[in-house]
C-alpha atoms as a PDB file:
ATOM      1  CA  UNK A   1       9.686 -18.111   6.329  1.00  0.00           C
ATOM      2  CA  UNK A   2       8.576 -16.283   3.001  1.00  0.00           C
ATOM      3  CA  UNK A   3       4.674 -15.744   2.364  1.00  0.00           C
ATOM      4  CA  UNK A   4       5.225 -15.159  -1.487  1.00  0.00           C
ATOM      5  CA  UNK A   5       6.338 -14.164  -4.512  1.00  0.00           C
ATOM      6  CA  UNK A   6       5.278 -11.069  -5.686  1.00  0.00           C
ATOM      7  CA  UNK A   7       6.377  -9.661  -9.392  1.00  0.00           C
ATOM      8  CA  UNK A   8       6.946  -5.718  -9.088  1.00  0.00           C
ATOM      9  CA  UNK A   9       6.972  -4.155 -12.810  1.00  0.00           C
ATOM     10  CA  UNK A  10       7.813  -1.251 -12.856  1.00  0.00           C
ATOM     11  CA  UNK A  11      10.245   1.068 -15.226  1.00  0.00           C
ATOM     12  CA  UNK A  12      11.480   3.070 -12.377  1.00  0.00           C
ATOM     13  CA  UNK A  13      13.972   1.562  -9.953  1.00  0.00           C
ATOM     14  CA  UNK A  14      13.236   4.545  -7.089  1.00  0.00           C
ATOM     15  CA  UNK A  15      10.269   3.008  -6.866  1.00  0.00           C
ATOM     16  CA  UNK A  16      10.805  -0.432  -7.363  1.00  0.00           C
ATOM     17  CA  UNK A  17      13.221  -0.339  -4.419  1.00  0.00           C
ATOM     18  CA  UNK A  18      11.045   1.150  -2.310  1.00  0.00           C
ATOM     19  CA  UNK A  19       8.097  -1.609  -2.503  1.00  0.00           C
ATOM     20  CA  UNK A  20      10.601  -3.842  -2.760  1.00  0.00           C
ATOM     21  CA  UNK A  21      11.860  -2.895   0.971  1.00  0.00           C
ATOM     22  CA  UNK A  22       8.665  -2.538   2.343  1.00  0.00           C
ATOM     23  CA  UNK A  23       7.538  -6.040   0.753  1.00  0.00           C
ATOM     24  CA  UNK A  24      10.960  -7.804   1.943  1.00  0.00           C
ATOM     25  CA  UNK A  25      10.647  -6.066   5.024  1.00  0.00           C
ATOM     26  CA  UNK A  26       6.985  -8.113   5.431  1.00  0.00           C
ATOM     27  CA  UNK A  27       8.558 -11.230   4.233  1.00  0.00           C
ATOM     28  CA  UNK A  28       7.892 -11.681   0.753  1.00  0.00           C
ATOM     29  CA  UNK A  29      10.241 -12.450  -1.693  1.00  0.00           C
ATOM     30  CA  UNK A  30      10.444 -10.060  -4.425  1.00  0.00           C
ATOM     31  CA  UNK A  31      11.009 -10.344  -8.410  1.00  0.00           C
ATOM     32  CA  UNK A  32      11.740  -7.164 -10.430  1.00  0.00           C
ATOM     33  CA  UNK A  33      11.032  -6.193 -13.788  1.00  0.00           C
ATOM     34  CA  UNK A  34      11.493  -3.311 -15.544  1.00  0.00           C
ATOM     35  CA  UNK A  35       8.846  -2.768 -17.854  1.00  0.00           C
ATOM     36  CA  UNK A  36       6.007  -5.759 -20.036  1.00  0.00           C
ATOM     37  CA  UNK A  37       8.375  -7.556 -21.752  1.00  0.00           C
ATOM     38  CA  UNK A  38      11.079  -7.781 -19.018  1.00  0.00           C
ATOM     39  CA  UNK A  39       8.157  -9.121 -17.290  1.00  0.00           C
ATOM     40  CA  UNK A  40       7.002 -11.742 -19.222  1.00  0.00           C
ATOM     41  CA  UNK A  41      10.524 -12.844 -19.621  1.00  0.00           C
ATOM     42  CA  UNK A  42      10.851 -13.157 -15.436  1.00  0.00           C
ATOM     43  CA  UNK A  43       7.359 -15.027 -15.104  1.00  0.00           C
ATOM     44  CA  UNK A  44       8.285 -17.686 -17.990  1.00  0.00           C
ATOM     45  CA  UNK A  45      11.909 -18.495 -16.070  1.00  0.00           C
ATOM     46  CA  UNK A  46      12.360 -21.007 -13.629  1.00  0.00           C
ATOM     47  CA  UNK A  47       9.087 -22.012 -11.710  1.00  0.00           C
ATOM     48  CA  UNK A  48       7.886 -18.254 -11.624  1.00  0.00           C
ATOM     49  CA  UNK A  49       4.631 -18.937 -13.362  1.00  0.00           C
ATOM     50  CA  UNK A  50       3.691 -20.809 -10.540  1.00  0.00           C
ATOM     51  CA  UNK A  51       5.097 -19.382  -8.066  1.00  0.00           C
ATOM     52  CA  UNK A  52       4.178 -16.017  -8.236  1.00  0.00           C
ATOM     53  CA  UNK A  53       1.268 -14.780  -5.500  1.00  0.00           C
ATOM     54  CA  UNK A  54       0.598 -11.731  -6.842  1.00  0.00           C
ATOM     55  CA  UNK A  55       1.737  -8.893  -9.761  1.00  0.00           C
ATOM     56  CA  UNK A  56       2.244  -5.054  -9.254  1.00  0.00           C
ATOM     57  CA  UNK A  57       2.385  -3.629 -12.191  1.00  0.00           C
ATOM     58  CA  UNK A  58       2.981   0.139 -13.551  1.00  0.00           C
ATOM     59  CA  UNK A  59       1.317   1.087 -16.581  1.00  0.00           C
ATOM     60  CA  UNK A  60       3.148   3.706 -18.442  1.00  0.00           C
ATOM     61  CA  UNK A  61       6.361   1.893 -19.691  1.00  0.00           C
ATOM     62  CA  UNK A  62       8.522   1.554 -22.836  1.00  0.00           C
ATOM     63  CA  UNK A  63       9.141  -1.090 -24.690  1.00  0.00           C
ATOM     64  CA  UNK A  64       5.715  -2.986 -23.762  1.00  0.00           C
ATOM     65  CA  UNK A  65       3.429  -0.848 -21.419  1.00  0.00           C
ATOM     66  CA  UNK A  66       1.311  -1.858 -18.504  1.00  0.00           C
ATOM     67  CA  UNK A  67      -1.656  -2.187 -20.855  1.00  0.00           C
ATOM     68  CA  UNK A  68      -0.044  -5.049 -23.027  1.00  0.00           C
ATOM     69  CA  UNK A  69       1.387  -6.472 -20.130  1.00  0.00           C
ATOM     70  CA  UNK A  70      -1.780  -6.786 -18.119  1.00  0.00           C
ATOM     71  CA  UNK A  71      -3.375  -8.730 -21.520  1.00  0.00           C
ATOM     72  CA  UNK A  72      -0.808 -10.917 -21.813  1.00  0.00           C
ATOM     73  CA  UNK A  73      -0.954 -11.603 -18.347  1.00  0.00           C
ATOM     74  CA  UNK A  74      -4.099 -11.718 -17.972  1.00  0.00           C
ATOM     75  CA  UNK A  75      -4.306 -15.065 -20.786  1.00  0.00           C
ATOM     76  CA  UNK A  76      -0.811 -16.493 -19.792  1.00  0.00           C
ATOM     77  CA  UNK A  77      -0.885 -16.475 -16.172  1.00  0.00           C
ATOM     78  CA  UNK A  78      -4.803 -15.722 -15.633  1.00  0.00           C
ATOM     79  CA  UNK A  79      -4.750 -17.116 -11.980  1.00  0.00           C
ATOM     80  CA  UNK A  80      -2.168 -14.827 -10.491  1.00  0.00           C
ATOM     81  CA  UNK A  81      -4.132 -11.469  -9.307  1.00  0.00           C
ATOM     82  CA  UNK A  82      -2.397  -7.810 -10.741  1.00  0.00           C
ATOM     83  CA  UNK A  83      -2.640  -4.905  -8.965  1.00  0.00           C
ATOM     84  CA  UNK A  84      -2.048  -1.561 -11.117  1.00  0.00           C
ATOM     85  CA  UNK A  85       0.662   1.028  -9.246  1.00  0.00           C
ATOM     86  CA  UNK A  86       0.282   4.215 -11.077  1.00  0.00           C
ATOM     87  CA  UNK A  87       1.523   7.938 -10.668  1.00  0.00           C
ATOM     88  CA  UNK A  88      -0.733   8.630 -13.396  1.00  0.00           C
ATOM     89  CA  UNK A  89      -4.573   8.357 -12.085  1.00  0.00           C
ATOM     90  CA  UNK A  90      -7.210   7.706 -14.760  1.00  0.00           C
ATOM     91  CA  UNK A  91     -10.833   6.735 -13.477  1.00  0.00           C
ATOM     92  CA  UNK A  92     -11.952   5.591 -16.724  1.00  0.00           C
ATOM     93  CA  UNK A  93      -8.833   3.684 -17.232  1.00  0.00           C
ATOM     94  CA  UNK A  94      -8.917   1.940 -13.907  1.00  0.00           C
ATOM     95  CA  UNK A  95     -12.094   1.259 -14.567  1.00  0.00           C
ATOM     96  CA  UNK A  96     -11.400  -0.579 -17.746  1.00  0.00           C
ATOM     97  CA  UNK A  97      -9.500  -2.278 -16.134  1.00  0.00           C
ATOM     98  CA  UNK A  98     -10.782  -3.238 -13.283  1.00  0.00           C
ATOM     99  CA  UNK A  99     -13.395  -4.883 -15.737  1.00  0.00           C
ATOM    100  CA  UNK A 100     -10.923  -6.917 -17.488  1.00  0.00           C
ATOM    101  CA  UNK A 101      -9.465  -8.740 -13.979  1.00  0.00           C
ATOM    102  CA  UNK A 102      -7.419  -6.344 -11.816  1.00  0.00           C
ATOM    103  CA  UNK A 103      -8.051  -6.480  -8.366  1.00  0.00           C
ATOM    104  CA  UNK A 104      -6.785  -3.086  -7.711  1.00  0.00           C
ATOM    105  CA  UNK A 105      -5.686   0.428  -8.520  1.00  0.00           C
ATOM    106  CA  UNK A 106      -2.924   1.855  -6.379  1.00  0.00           C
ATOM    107  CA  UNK A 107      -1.895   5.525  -7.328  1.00  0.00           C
ATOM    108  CA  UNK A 108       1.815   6.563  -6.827  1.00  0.00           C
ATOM    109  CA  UNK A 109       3.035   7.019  -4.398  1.00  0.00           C
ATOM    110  CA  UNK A 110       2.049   4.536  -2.254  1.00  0.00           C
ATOM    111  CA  UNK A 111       1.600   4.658   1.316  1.00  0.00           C
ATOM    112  CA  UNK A 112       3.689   1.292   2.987  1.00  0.00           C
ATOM    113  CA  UNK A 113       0.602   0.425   4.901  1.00  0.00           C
ATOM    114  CA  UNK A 114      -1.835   0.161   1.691  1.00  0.00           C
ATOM    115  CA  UNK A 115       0.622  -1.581  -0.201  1.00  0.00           C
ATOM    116  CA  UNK A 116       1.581  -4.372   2.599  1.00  0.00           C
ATOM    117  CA  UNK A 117      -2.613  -4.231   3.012  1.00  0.00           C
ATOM    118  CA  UNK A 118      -3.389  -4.980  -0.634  1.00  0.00           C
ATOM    119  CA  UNK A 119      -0.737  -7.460  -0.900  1.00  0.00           C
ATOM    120  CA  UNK A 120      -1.628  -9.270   1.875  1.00  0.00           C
ATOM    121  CA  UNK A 121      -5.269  -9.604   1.149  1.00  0.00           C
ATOM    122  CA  UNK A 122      -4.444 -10.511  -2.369  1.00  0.00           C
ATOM    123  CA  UNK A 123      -1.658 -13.160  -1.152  1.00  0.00           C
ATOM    124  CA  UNK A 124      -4.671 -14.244   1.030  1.00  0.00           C
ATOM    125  CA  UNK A 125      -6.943 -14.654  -1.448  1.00  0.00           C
ATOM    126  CA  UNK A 126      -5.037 -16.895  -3.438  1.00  0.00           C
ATOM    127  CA  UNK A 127      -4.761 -17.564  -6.923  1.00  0.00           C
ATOM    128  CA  UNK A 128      -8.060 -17.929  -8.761  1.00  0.00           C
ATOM    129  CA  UNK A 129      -9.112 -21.476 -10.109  1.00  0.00           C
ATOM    130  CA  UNK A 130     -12.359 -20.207 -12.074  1.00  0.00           C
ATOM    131  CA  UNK A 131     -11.368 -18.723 -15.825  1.00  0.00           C
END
């Protein structure tokens, strides 16, 4: 039995294939994207907006970066909790945006047990009913 969906965006498939095992190897069901607009594109198809638990997301990307994709998110799918995954730390960043609704700031790379941790406790959590 699956406990999720779970949205990885990121631009680089080495890593999207590695959180990818680790999540599948937990159980989740994972959906890839490779950068914002790939992204938005994968949570507006089929029943994704709903179904989605929880979104990783990089933050330097072409096309449309974390940054755009996190605002978008944030008004389009404002329930669903996003979790940064960055090989680029930035304190004042992540606290920016930390203010503006992500639950977390994972820097690259990853270790499996603080990914399946974060995930979990997000997944947990659940989608938030109060915006």
């Amino acid at each position: 039995m699956a406990k999720g969906k779970i949205l990885v965006i990121d631009d680089e498939e080495d890593v999207r294939d590695v959180i990818r095992l680790h999540l599948e190897g937990a159980g989740y069901n994972i959906l890839e994207a490779v950068n914002g607009e790939d992204a938005i594109k994968t949570l507006r198809s089929e029943d994704n907006m709903v179904n989605v638990g929880v979104i990783l997301c990089d933050i330097r990307m072409p096309k449309v970066n974390g940054i755009e994709c996190i605002d978008f998110l944030r008004k389009e799918a404002p329930g669903i909790p996003v979790v940064v995954v960055t090989g680029y730390p930035d304190t004042e960043m992540a606290t920016h945006l930390m203010k503006q609704g992500v639950k977390d700031y994972l820097v690259k790379p990853v270790k499996k047990e603080k990914l399946l941790g974060t995930v979990s406790e997000m997944v947990r959590r659940g989608k938030e009913t109060n915006f």
